[in-house]
PDB file of N, CA and C in Angstrom:
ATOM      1  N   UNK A   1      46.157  12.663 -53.621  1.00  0.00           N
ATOM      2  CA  UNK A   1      45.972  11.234 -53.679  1.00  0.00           C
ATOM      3  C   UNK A   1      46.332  10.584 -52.339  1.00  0.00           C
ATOM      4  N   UNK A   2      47.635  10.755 -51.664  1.00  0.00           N
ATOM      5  CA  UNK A   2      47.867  10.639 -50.426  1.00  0.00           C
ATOM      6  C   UNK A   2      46.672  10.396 -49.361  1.00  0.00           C
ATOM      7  N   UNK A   3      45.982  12.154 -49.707  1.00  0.00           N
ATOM      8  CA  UNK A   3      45.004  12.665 -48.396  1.00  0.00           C
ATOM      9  C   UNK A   3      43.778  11.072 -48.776  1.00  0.00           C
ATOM     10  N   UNK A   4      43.627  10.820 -49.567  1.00  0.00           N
ATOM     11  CA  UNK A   4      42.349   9.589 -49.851  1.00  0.00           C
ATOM     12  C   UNK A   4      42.723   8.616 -49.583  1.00  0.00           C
ATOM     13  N   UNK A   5      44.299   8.185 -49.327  1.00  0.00           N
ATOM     14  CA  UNK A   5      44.821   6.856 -49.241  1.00  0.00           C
ATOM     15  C   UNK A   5      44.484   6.643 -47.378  1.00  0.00           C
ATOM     16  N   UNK A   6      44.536   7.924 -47.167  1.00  0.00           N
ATOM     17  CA  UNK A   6      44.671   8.010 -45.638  1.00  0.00           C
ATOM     18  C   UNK A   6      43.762   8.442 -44.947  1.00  0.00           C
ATOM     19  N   UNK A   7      42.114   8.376 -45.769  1.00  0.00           N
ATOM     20  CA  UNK A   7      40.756   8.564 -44.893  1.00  0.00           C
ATOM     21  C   UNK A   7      40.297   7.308 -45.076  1.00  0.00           C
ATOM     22  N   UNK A   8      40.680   6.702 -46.524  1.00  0.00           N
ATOM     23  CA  UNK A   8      40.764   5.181 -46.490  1.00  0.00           C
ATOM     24  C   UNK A   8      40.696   4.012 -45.479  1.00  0.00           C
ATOM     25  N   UNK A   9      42.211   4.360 -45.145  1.00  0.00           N
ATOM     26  CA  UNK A   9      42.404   3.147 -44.355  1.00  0.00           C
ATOM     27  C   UNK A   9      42.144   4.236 -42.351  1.00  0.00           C
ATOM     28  N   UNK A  10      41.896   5.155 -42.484  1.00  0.00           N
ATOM     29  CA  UNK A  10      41.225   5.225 -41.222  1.00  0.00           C
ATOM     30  C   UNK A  10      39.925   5.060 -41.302  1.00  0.00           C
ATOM     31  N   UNK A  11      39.177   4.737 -41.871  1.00  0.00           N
ATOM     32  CA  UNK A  11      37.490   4.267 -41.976  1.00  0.00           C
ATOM     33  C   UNK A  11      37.695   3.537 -41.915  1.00  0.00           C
ATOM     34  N   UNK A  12      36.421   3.076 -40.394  1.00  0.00           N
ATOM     35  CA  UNK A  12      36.182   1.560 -39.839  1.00  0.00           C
ATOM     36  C   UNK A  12      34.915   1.411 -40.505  1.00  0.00           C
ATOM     37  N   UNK A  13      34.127   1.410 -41.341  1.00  0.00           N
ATOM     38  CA  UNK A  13      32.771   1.667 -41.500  1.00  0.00           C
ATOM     39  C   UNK A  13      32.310   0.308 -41.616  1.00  0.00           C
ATOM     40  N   UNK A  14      33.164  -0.335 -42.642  1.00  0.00           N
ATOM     41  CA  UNK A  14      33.658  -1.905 -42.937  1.00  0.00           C
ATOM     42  C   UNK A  14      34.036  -3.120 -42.517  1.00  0.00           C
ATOM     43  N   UNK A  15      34.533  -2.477 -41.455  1.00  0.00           N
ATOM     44  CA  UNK A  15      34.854  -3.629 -40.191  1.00  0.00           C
ATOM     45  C   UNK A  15      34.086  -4.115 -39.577  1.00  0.00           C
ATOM     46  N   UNK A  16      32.809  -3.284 -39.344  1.00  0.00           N
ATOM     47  CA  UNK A  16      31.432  -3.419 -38.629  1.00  0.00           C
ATOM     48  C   UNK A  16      31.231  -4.793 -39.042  1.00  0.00           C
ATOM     49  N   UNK A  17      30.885  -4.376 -40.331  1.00  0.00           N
ATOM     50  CA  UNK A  17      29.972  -5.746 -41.419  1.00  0.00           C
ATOM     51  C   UNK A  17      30.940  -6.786 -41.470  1.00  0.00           C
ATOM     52  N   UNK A  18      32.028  -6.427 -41.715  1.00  0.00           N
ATOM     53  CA  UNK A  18      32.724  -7.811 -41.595  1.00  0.00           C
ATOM     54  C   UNK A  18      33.083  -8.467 -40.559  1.00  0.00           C
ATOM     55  N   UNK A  19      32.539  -8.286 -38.973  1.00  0.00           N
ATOM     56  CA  UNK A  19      32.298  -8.136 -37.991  1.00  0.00           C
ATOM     57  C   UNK A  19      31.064  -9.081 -37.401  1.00  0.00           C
ATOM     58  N   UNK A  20      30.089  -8.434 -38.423  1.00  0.00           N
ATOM     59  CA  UNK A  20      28.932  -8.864 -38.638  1.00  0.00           C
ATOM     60  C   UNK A  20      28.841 -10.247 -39.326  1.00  0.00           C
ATOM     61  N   UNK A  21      29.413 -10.722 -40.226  1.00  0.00           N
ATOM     62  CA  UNK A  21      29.363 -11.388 -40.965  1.00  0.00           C
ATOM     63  C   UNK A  21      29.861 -12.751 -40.327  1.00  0.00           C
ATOM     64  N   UNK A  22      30.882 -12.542 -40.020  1.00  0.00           N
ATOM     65  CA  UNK A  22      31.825 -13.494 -39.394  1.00  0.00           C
ATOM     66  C   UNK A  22      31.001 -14.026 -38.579  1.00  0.00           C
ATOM     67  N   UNK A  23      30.289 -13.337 -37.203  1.00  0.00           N
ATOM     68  CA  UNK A  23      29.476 -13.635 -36.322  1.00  0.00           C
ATOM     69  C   UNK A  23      28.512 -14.249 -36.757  1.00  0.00           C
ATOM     70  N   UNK A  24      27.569 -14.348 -37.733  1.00  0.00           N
ATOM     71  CA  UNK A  24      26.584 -14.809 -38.440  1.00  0.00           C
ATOM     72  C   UNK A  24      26.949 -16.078 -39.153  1.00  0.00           C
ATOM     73  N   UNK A  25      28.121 -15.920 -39.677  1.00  0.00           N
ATOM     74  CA  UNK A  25      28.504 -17.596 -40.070  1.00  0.00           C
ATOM     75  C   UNK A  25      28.732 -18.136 -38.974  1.00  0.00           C
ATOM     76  N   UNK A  26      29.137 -17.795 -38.072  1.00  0.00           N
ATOM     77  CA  UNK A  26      29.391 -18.848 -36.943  1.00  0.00           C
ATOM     78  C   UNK A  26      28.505 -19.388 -36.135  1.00  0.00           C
ATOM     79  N   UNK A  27      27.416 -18.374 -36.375  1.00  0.00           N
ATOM     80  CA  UNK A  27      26.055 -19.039 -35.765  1.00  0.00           C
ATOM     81  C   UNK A  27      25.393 -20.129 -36.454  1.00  0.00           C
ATOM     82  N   UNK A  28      25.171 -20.114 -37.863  1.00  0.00           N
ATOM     83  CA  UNK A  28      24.677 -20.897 -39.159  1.00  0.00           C
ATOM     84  C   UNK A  28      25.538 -21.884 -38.595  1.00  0.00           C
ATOM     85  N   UNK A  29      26.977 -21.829 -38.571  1.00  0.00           N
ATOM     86  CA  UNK A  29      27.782 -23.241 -38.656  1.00  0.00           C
ATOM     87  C   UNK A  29      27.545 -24.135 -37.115  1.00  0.00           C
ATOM     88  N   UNK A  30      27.375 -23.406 -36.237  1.00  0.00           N
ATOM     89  CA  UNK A  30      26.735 -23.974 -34.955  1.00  0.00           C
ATOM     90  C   UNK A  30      25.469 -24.750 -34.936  1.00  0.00           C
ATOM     91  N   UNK A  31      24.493 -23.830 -35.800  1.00  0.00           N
ATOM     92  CA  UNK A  31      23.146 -24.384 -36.065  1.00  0.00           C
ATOM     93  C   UNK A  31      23.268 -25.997 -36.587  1.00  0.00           C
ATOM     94  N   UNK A  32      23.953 -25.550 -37.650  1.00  0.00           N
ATOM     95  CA  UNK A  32      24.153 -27.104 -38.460  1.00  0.00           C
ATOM     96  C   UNK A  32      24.863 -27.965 -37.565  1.00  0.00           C
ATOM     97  N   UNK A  33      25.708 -27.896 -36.918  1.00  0.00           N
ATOM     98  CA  UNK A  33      26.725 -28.822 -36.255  1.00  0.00           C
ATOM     99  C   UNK A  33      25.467 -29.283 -35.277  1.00  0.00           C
ATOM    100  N   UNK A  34      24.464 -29.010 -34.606  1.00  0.00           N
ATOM    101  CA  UNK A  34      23.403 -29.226 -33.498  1.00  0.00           C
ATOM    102  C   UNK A  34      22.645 -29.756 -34.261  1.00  0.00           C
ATOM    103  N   UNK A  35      22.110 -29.596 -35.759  1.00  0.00           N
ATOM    104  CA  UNK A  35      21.130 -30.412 -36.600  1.00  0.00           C
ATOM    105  C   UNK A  35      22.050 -31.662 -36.804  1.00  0.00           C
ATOM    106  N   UNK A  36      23.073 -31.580 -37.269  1.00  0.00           N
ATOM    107  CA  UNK A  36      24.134 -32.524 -37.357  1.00  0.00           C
ATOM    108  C   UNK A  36      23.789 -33.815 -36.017  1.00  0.00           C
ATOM    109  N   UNK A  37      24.136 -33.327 -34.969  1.00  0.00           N
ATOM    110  CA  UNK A  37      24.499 -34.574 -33.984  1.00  0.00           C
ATOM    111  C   UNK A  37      23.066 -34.887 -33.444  1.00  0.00           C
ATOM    112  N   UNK A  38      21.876 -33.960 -33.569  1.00  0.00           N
ATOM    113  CA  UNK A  38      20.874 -34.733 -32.711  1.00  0.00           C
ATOM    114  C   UNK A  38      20.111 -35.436 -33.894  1.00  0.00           C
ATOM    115  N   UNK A  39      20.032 -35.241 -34.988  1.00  0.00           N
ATOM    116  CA  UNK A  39      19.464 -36.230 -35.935  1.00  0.00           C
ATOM    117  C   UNK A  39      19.299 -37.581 -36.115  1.00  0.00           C
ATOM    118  N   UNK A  40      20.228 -38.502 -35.516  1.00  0.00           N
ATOM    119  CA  UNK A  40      20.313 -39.704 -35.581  1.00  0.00           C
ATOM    120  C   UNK A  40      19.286 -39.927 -34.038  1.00  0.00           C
ATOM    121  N   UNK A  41      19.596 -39.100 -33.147  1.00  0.00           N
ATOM    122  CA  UNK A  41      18.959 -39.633 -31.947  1.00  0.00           C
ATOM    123  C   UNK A  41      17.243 -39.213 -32.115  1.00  0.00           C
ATOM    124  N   UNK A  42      16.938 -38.445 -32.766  1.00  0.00           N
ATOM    125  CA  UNK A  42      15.832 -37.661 -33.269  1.00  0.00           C
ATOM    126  C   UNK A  42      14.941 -39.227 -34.303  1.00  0.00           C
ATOM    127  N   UNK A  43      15.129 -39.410 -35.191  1.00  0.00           N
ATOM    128  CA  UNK A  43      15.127 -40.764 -36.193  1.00  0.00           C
ATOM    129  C   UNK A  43      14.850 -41.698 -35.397  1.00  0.00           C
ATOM    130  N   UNK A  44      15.741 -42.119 -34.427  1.00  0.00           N
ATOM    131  CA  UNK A  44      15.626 -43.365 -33.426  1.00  0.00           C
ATOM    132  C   UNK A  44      14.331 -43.091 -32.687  1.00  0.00           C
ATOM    133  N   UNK A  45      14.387 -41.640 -32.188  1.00  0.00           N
ATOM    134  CA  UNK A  45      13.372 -42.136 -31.310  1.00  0.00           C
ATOM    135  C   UNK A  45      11.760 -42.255 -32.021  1.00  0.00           C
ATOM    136  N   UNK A  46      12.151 -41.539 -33.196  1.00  0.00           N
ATOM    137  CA  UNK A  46      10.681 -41.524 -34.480  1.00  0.00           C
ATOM    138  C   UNK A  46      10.286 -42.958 -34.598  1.00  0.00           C
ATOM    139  N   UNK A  47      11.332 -43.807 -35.036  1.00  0.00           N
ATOM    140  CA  UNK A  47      11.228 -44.879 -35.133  1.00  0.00           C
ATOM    141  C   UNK A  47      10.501 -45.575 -34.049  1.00  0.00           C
ATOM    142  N   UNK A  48      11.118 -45.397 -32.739  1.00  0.00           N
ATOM    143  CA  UNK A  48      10.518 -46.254 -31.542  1.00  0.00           C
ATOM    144  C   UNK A  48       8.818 -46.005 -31.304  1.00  0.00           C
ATOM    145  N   UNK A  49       8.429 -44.407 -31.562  1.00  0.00           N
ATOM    146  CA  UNK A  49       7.063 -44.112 -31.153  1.00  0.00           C
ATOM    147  C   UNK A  49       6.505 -44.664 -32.248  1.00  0.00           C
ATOM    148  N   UNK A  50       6.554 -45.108 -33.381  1.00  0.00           N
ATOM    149  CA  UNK A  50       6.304 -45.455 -34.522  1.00  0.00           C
ATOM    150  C   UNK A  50       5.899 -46.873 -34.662  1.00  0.00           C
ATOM    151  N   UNK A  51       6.825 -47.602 -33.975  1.00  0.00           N
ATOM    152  CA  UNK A  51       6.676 -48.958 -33.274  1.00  0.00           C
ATOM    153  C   UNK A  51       5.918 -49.054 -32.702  1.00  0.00           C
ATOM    154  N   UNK A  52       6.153 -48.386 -31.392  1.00  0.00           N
ATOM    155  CA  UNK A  52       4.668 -48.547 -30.117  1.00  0.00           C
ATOM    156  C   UNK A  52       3.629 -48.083 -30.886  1.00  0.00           C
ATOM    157  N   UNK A  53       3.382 -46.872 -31.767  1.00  0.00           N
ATOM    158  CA  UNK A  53       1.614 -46.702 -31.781  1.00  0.00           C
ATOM    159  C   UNK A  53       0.954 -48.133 -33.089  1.00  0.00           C
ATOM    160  N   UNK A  54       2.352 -49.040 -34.096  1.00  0.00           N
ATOM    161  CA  UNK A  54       1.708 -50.169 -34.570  1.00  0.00           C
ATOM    162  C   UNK A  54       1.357 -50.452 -34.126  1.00  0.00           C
ATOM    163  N   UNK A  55       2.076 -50.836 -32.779  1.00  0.00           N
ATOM    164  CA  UNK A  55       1.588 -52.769 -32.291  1.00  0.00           C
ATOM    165  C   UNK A  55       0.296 -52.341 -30.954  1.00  0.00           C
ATOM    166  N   UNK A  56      -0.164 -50.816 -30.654  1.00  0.00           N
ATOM    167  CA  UNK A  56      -0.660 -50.582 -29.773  1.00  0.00           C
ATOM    168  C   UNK A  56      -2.450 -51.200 -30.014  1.00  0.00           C
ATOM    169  N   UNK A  57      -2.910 -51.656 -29.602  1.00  0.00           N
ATOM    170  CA  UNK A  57      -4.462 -51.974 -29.665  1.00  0.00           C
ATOM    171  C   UNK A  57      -5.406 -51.304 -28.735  1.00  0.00           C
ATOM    172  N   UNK A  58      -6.483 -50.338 -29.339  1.00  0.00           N
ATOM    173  CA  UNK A  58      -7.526 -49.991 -28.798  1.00  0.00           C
ATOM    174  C   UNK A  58      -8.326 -50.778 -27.961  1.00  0.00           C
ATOM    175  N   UNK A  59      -8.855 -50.712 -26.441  1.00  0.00           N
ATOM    176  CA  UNK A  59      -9.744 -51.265 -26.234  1.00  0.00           C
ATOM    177  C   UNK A  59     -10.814 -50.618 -26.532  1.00  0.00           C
ATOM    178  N   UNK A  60     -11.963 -51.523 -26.925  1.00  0.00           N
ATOM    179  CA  UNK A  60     -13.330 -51.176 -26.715  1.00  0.00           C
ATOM    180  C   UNK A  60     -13.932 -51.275 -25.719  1.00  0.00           C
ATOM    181  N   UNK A  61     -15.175 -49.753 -25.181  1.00  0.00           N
ATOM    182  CA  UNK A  61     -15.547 -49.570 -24.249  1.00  0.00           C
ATOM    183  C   UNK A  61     -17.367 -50.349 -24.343  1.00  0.00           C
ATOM    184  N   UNK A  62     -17.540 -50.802 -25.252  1.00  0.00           N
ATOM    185  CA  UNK A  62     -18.852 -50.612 -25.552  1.00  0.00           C
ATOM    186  C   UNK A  62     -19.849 -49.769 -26.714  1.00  0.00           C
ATOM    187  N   UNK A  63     -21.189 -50.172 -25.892  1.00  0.00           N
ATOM    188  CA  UNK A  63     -22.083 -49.491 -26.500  1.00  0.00           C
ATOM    189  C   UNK A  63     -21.963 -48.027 -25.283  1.00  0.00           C
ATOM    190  N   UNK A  64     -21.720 -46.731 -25.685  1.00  0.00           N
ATOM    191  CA  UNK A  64     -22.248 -45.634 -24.196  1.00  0.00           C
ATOM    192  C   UNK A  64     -23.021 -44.698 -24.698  1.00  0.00           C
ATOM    193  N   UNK A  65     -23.775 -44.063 -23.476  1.00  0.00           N
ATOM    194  CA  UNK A  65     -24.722 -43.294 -23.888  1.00  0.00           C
ATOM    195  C   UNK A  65     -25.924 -43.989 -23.988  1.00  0.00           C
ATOM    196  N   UNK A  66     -26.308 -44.895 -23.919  1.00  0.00           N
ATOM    197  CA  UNK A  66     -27.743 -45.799 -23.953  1.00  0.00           C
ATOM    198  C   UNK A  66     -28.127 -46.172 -22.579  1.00  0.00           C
ATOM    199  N   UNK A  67     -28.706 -46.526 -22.474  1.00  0.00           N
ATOM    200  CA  UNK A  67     -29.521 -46.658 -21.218  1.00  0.00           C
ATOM    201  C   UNK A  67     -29.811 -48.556 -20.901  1.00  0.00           C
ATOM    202  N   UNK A  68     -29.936 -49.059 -20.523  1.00  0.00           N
ATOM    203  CA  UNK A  68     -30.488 -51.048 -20.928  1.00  0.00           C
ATOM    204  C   UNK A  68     -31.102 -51.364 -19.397  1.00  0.00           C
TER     205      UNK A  68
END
């Protein structure tokens, strides 16, 4: 029982992944923290192009392609 207690805890096999894991949440939680802060500035500026293409007015070129 000993000899199993003690291949046990010398196997790293586990550490890897939990290794792994850790690293991977911290990326997710980065991700979000960057969706987090540019969102409001993201919105604003939706808003502004949103504005300009209302109030924007086409000119008309004419009749083209005809000949007179």
């Amino acid at each position: 029982m000993t000899k199993f207690f003690k291949t046990f805890l010398a196997d790293e096999s586990g550490a890897v992944t939990v290794d792994w894991v850790v690293l991977t949440a911290a990326i997710v939680g980065l991700g979000l923290a960057v969706i987090t802060s540019v969102r409001s500035g993201v919105q604003s500026l939706g808003t502004d192009i949103q504005n300009s293409l209302t109030s924007a007015s086409v000119a008309t070129l004419g009749t083209l392609g005809t000949s007179n």
